[in-house]
C-alpha atoms as a PDB file:
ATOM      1  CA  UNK A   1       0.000   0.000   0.000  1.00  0.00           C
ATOM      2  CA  UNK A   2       2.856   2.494   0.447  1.00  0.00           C
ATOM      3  CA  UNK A   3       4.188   1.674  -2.725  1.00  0.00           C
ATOM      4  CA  UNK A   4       0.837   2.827  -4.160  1.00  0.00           C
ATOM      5  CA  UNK A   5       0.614   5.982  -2.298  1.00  0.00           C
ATOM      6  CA  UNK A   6       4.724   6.628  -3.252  1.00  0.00           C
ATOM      7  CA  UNK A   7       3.958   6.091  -6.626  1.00  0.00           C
ATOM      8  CA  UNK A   8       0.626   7.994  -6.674  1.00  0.00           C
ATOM      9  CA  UNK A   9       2.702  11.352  -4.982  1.00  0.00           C
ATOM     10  CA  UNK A  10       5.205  11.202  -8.124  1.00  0.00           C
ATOM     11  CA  UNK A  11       2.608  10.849 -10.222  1.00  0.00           C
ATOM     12  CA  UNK A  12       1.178  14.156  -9.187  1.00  0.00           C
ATOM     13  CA  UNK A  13       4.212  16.062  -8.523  1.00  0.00           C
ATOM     14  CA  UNK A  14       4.922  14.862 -12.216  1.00  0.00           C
ATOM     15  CA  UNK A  15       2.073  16.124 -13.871  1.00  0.00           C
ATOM     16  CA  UNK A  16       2.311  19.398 -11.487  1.00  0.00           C
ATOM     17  CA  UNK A  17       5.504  20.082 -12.849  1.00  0.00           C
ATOM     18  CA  UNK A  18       4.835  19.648 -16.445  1.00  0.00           C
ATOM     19  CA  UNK A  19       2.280  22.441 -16.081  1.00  0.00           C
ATOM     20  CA  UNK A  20       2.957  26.347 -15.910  1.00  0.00           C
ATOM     21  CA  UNK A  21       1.796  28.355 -13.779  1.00  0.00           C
ATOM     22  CA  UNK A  22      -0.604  30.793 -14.584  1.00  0.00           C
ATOM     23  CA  UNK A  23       0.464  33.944 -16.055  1.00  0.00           C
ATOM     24  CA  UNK A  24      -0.278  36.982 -12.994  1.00  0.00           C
ATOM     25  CA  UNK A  25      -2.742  39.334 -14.455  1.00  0.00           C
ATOM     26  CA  UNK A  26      -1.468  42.395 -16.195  1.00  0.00           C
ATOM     27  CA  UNK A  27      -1.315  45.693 -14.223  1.00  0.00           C
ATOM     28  CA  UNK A  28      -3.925  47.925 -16.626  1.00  0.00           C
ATOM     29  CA  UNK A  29      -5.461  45.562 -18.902  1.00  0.00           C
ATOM     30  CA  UNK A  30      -8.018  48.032 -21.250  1.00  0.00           C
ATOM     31  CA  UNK A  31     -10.264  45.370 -21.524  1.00  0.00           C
ATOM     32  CA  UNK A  32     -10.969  45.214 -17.560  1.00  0.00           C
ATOM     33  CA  UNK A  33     -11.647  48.758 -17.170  1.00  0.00           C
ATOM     34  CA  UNK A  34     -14.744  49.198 -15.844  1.00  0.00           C
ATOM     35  CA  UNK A  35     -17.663  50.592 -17.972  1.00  0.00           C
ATOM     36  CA  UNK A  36     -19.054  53.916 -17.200  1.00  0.00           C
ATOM     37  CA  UNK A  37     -18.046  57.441 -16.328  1.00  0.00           C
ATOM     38  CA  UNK A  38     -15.347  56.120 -13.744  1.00  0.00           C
ATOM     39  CA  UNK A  39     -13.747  54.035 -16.462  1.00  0.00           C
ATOM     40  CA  UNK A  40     -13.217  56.694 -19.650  1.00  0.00           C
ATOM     41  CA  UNK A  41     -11.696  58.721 -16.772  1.00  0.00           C
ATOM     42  CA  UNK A  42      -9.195  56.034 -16.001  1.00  0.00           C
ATOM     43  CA  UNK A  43      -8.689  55.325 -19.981  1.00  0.00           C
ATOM     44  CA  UNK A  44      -8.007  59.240 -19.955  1.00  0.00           C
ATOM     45  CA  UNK A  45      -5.298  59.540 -17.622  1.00  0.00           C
ATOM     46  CA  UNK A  46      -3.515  57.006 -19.524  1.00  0.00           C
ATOM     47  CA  UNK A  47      -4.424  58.318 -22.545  1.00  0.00           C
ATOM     48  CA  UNK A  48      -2.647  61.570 -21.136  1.00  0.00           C
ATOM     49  CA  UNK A  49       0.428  59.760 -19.562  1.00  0.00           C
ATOM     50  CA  UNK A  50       1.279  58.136 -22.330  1.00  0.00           C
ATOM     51  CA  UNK A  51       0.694  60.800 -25.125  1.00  0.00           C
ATOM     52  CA  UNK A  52       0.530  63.996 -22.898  1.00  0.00           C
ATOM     53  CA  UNK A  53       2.020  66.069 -25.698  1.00  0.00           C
ATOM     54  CA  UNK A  54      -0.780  65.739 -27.966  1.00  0.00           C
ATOM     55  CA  UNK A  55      -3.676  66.118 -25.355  1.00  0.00           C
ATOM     56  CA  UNK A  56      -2.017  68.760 -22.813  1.00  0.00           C
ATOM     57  CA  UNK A  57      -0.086  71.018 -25.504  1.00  0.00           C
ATOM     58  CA  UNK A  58      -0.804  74.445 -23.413  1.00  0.00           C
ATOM     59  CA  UNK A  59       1.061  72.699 -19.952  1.00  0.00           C
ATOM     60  CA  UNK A  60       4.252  70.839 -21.170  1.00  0.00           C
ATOM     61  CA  UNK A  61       6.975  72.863 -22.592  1.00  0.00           C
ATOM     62  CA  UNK A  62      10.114  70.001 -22.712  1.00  0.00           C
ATOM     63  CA  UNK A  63       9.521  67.756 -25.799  1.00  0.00           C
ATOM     64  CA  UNK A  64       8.676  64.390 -24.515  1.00  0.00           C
ATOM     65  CA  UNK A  65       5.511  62.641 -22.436  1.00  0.00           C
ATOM     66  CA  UNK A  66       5.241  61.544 -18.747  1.00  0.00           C
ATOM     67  CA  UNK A  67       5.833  57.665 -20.084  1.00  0.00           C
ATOM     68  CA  UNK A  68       9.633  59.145 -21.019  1.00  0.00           C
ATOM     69  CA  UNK A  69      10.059  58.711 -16.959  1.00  0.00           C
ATOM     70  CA  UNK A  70       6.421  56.361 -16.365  1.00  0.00           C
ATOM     71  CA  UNK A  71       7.348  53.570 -18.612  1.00  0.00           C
ATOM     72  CA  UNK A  72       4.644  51.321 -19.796  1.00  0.00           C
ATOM     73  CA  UNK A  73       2.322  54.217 -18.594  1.00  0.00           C
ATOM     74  CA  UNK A  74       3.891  53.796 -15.747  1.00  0.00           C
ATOM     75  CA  UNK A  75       3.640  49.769 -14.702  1.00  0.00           C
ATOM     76  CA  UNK A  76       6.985  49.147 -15.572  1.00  0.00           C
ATOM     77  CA  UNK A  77       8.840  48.066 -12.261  1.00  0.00           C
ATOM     78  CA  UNK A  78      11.655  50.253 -11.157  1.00  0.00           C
ATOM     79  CA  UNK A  79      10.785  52.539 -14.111  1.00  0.00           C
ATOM     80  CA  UNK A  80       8.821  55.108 -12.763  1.00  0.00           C
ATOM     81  CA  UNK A  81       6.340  52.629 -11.343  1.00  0.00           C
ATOM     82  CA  UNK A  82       2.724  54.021 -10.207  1.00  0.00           C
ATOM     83  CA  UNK A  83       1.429  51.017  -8.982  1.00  0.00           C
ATOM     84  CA  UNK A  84       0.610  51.564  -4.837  1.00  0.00           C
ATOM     85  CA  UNK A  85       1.645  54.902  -4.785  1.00  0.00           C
ATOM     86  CA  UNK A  86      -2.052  55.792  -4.152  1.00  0.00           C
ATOM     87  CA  UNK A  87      -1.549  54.766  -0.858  1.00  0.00           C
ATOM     88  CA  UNK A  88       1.138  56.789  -0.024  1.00  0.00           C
ATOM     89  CA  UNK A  89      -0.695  60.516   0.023  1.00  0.00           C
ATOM     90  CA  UNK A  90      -1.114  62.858   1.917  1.00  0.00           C
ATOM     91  CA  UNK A  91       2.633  62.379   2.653  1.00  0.00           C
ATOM     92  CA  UNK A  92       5.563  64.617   3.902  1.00  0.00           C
ATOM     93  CA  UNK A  93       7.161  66.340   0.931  1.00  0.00           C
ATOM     94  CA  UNK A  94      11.033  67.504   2.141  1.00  0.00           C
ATOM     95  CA  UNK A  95      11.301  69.458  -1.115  1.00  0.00           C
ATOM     96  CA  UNK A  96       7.882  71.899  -0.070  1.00  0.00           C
ATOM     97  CA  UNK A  97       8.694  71.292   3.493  1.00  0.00           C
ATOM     98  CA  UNK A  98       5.172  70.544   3.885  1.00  0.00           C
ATOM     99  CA  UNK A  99       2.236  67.313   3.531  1.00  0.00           C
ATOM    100  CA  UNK A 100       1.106  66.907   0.069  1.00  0.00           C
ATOM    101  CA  UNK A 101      -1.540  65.693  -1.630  1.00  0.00           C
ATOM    102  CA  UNK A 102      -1.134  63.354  -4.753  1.00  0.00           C
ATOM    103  CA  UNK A 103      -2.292  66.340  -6.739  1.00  0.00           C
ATOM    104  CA  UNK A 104       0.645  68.466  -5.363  1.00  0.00           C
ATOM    105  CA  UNK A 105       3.016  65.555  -6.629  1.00  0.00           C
ATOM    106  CA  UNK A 106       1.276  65.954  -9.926  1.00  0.00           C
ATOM    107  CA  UNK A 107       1.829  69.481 -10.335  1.00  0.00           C
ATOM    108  CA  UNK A 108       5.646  68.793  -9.520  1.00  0.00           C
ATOM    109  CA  UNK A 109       5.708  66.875 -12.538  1.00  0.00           C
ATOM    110  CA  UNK A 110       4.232  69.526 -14.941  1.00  0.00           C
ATOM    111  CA  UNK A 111       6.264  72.701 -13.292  1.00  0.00           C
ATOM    112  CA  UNK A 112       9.599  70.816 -12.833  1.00  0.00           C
ATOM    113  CA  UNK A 113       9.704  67.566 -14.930  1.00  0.00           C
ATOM    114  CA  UNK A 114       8.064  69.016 -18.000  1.00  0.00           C
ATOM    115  CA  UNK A 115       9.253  72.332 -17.459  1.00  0.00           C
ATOM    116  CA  UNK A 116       5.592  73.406 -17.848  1.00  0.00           C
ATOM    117  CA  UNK A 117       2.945  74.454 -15.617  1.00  0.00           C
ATOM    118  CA  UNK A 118      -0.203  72.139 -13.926  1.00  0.00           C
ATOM    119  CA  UNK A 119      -3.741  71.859 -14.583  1.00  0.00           C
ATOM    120  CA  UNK A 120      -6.457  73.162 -12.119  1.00  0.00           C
ATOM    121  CA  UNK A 121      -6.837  70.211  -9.424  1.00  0.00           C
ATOM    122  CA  UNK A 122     -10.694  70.171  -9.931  1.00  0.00           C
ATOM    123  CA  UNK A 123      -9.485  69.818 -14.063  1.00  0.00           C
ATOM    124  CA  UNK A 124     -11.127  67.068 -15.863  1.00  0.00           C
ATOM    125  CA  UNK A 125      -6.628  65.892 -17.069  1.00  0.00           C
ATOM    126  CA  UNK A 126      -5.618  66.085 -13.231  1.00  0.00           C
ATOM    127  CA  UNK A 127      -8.884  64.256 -12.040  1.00  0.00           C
ATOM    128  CA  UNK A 128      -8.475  61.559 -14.706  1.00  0.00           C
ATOM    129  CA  UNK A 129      -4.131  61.208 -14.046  1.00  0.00           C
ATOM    130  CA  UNK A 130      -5.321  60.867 -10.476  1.00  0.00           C
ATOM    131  CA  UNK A 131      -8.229  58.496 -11.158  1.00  0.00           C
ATOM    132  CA  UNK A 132      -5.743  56.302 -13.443  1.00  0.00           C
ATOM    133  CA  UNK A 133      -2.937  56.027 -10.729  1.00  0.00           C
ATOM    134  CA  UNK A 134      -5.834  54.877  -8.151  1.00  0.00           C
ATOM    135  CA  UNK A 135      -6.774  52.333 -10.712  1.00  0.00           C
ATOM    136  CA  UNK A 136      -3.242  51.191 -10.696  1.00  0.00           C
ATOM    137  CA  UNK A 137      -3.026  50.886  -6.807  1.00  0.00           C
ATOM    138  CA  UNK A 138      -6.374  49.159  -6.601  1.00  0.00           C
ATOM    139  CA  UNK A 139      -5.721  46.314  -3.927  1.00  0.00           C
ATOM    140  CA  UNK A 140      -2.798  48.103  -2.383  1.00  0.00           C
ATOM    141  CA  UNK A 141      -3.229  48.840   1.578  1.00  0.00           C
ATOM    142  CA  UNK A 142      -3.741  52.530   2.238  1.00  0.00           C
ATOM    143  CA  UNK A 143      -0.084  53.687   3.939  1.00  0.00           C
ATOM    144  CA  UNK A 144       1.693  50.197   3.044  1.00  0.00           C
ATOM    145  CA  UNK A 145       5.050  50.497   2.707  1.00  0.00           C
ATOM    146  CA  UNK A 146       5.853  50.722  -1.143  1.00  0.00           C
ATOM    147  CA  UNK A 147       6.897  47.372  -2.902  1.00  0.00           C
ATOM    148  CA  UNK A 148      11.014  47.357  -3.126  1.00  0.00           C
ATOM    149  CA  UNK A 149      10.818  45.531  -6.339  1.00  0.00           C
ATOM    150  CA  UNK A 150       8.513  48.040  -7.728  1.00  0.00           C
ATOM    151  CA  UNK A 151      10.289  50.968  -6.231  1.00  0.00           C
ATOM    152  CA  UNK A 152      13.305  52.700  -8.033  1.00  0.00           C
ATOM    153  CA  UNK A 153      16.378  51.704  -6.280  1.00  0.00           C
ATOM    154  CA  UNK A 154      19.215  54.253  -6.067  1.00  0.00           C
ATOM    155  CA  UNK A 155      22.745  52.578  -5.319  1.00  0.00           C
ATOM    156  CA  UNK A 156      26.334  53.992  -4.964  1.00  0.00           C
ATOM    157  CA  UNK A 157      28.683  53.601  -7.934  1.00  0.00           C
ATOM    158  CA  UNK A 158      32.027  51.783  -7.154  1.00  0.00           C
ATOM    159  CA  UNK A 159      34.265  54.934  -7.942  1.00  0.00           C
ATOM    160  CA  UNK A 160      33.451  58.516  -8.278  1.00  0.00           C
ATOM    161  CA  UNK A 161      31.252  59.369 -11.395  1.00  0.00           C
ATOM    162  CA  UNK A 162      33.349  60.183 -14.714  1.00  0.00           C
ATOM    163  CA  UNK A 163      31.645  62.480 -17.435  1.00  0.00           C
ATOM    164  CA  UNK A 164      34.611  61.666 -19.315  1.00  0.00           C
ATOM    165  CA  UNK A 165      33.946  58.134 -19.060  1.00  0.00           C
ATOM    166  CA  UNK A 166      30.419  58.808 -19.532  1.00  0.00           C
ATOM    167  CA  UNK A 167      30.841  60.583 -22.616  1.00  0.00           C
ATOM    168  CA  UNK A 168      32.273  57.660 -24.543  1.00  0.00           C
ATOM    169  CA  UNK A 169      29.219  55.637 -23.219  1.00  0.00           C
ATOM    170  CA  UNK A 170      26.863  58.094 -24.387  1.00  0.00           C
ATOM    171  CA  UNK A 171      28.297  57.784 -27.786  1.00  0.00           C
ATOM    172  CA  UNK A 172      28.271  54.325 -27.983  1.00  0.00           C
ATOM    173  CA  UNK A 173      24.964  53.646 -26.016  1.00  0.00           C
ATOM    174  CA  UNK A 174      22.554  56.513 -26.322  1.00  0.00           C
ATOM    175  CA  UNK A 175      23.579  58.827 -29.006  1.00  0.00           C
ATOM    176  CA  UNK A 176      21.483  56.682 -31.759  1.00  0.00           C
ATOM    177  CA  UNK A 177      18.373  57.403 -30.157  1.00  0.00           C
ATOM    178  CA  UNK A 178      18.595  60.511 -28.007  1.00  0.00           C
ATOM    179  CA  UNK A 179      21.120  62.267 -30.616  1.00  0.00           C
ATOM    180  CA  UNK A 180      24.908  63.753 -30.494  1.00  0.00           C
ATOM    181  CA  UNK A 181      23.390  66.854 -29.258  1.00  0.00           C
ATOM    182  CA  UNK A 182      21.040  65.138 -26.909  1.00  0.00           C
ATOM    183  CA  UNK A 183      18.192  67.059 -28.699  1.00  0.00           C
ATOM    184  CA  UNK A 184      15.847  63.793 -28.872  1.00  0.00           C
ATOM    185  CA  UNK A 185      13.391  63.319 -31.650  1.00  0.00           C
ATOM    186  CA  UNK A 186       9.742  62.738 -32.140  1.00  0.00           C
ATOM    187  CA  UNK A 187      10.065  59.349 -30.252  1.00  0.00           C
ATOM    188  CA  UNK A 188      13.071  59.875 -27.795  1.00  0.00           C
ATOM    189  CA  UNK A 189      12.944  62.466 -25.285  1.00  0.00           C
ATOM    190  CA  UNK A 190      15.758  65.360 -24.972  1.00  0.00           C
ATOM    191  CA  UNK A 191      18.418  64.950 -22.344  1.00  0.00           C
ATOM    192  CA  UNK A 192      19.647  68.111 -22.010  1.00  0.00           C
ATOM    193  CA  UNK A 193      19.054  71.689 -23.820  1.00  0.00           C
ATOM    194  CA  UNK A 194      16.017  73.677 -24.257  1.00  0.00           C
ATOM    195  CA  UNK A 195      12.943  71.386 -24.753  1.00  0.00           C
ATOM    196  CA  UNK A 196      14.458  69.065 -21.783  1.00  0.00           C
ATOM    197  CA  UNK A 197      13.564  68.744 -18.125  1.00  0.00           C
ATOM    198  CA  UNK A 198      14.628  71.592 -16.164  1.00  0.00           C
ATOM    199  CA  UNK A 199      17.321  72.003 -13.270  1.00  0.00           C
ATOM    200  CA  UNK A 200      14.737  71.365 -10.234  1.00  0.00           C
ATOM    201  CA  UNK A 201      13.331  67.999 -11.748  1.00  0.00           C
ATOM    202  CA  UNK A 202      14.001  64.897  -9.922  1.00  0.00           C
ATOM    203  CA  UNK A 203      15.953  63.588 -12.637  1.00  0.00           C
ATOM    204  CA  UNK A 204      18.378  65.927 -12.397  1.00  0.00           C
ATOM    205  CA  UNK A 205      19.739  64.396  -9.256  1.00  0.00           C
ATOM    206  CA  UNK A 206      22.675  62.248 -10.359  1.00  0.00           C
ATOM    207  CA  UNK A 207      21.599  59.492  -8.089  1.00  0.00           C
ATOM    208  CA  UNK A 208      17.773  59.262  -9.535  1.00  0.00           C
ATOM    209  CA  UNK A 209      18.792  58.933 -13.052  1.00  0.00           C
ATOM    210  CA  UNK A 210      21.573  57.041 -12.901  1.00  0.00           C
ATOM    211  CA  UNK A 211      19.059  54.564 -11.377  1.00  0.00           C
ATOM    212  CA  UNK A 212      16.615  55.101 -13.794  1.00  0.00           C
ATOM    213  CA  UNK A 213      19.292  54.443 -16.417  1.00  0.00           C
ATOM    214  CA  UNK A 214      20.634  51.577 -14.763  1.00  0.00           C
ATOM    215  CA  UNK A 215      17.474  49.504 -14.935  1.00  0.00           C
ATOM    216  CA  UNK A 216      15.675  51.296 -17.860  1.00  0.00           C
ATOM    217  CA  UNK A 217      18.340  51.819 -20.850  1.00  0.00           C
ATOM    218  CA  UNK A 218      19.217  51.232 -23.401  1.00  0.00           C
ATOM    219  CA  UNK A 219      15.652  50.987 -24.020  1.00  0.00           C
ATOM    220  CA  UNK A 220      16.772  47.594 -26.197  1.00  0.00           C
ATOM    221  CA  UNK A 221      18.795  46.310 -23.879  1.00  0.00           C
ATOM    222  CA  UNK A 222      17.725  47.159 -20.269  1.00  0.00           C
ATOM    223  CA  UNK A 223      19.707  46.159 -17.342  1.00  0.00           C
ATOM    224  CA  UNK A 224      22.973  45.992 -19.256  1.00  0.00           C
ATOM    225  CA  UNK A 225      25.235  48.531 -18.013  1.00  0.00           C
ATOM    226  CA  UNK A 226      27.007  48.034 -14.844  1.00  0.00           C
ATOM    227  CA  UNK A 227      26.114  50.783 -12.075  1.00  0.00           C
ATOM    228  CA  UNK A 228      29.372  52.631 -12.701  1.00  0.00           C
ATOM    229  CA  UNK A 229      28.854  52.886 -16.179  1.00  0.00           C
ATOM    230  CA  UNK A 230      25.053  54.420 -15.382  1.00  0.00           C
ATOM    231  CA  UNK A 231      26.414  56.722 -12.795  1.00  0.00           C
ATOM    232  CA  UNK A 232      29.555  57.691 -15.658  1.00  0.00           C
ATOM    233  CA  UNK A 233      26.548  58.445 -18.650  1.00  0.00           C
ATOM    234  CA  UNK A 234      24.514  60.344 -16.124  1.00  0.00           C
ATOM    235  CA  UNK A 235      27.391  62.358 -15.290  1.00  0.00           C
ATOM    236  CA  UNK A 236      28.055  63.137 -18.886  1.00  0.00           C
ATOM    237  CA  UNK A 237      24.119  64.250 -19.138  1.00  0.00           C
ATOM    238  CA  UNK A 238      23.699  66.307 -16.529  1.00  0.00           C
ATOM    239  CA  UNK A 239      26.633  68.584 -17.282  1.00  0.00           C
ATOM    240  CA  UNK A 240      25.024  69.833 -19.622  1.00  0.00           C
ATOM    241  CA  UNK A 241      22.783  73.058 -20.353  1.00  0.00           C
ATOM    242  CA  UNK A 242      18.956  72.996 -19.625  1.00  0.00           C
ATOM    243  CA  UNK A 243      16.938  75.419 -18.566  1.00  0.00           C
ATOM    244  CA  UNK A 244      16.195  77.265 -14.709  1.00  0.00           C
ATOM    245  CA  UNK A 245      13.396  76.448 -12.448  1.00  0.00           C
ATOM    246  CA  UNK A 246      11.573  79.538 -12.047  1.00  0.00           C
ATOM    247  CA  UNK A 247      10.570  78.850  -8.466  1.00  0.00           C
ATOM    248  CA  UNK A 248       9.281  82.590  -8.033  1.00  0.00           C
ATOM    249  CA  UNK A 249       6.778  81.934 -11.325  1.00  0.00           C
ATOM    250  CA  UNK A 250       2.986  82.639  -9.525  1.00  0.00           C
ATOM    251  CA  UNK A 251       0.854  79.912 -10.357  1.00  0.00           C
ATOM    252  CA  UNK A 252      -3.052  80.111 -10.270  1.00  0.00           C
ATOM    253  CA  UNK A 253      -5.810  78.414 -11.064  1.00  0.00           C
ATOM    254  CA  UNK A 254      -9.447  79.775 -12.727  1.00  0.00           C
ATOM    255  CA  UNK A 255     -12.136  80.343  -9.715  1.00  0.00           C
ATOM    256  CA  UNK A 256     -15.177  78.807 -10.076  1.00  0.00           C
ATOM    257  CA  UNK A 257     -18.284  79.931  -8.197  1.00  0.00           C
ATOM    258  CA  UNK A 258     -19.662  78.145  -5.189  1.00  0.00           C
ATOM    259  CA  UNK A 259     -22.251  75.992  -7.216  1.00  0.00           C
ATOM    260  CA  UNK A 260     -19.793  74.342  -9.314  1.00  0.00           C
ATOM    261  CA  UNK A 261     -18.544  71.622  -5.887  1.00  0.00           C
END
């Protein structure tokens, strides 16, 4: 009888282990938006992450979209990942020296990242960026500390960052796509000069984007440069030119009269 029941457990564990296991459910699958109002808002703030240049024209003044640094409208791991970040506001903000809303983070985006200015917070774009990234952190505890695989990981380089070294890299490893100049194009977003991110944005700290870079880029072959060599290229990119936060720049928003809320 035991040699039954032996033979019956490899059996099983045989047949188990011929079988995959079942792909995990995509992130933002279009097809499992919900119908309704609260859905084409959630389609729209995609919509406007990943082609914000063509919907939000009059608030984005560098020449790329928010999916440049939200990859995979942002549900790429470790590449400007949304998902749970819901959770995470109102938080402390070190920067405004104040608690923020997820709006506030928003507008950071749009004044520093895009070099631009933000929508009104009762807007239908800011409403439907902030209904999308809610979507994204559906099932996420409220105040759960973020997911470290998710999270972009910042790391020390072995030696001292090199734009020398960096510049050879950026020659060899980003020039085709971001350009000589760093200008960008159409479908690669500037690095440096005018129409770039400007000198308050996040990725303008050598740390954050030679994190970014180290897990993101080349965009065909992610995860291939060693972290010196993605602290040496963002080195080489951040000595250059691009243009001045203006943080004394008022910024308002049209009134609307009581009966509008």
């Amino acid at each position: 009888m035991k040699k039954l029941t032996l033979l019956f457990a490899v059996i099983v564990l045989a047949a188990c282990a011929g079988q995959s296991a079942p792909a995990p459910a995509p992130i933002y699958d279009e097809k499992a938006v919900p119908a309704g109002p609260a859905g084409d808002m959630i389609r729209y703030g995609r919509e406007l992450i990943v082609n914000t240049r063509a919907h939000m024209r009059g608030y984005v003044l560098a020449n790329f979209d928010c999916a440049a640094c939200h990859i995979a409208g942002g549900t790429k791991p470790k590449g400007g990942s949304f998902v749970g970040i819901y959770g995470q506001f109102p938080q402390w903000n070190a920067r405004a020296k104040r608690t923020i809303a997820l709006h506030d983070r928003l507008a950071e985006c749009f004044l520093y990242s895009m070099n631009g200015k933000p929508p009104a917070y009762n807007s239908r774009e800011m409403i439907a960026l902030v209904a999308y990234i809610a979507y994204l952190s559906r099932g996420t505890q409220v105040g759960a500390t973020p997911d470290p695989s998710v999270k972009l990981t910042k790391f020390a380089p072995p030696q001292p960052a090199s734009a020398q070294r960096g510049s050879a890299l950026y020659a060899q490893k980003c020039a085709a796509c971001h350009g000589a100049t760093g200008a960008g194009s159409a479908a690669f977003p500037p690095l440096w000069g005018p129409k770039s991110f400007n000198g308050g944005a996040g990725m303008h700290r050598l740390a954050t984007m030679a994190a970014f870079v180290r897990y993101n880029m080349p965009e065909n072959a992610p995860g291939s440069l060693t972290p010196q060599e993605a602290y040496d290229v963002s080195a080489f990119i951040l000595r250059h030119a691009r243009p001045k936060f203006e943080g004394t720049r008022p910024v308002g928003f049209p009134v609307f009269p009581a009966k509008y809320f």
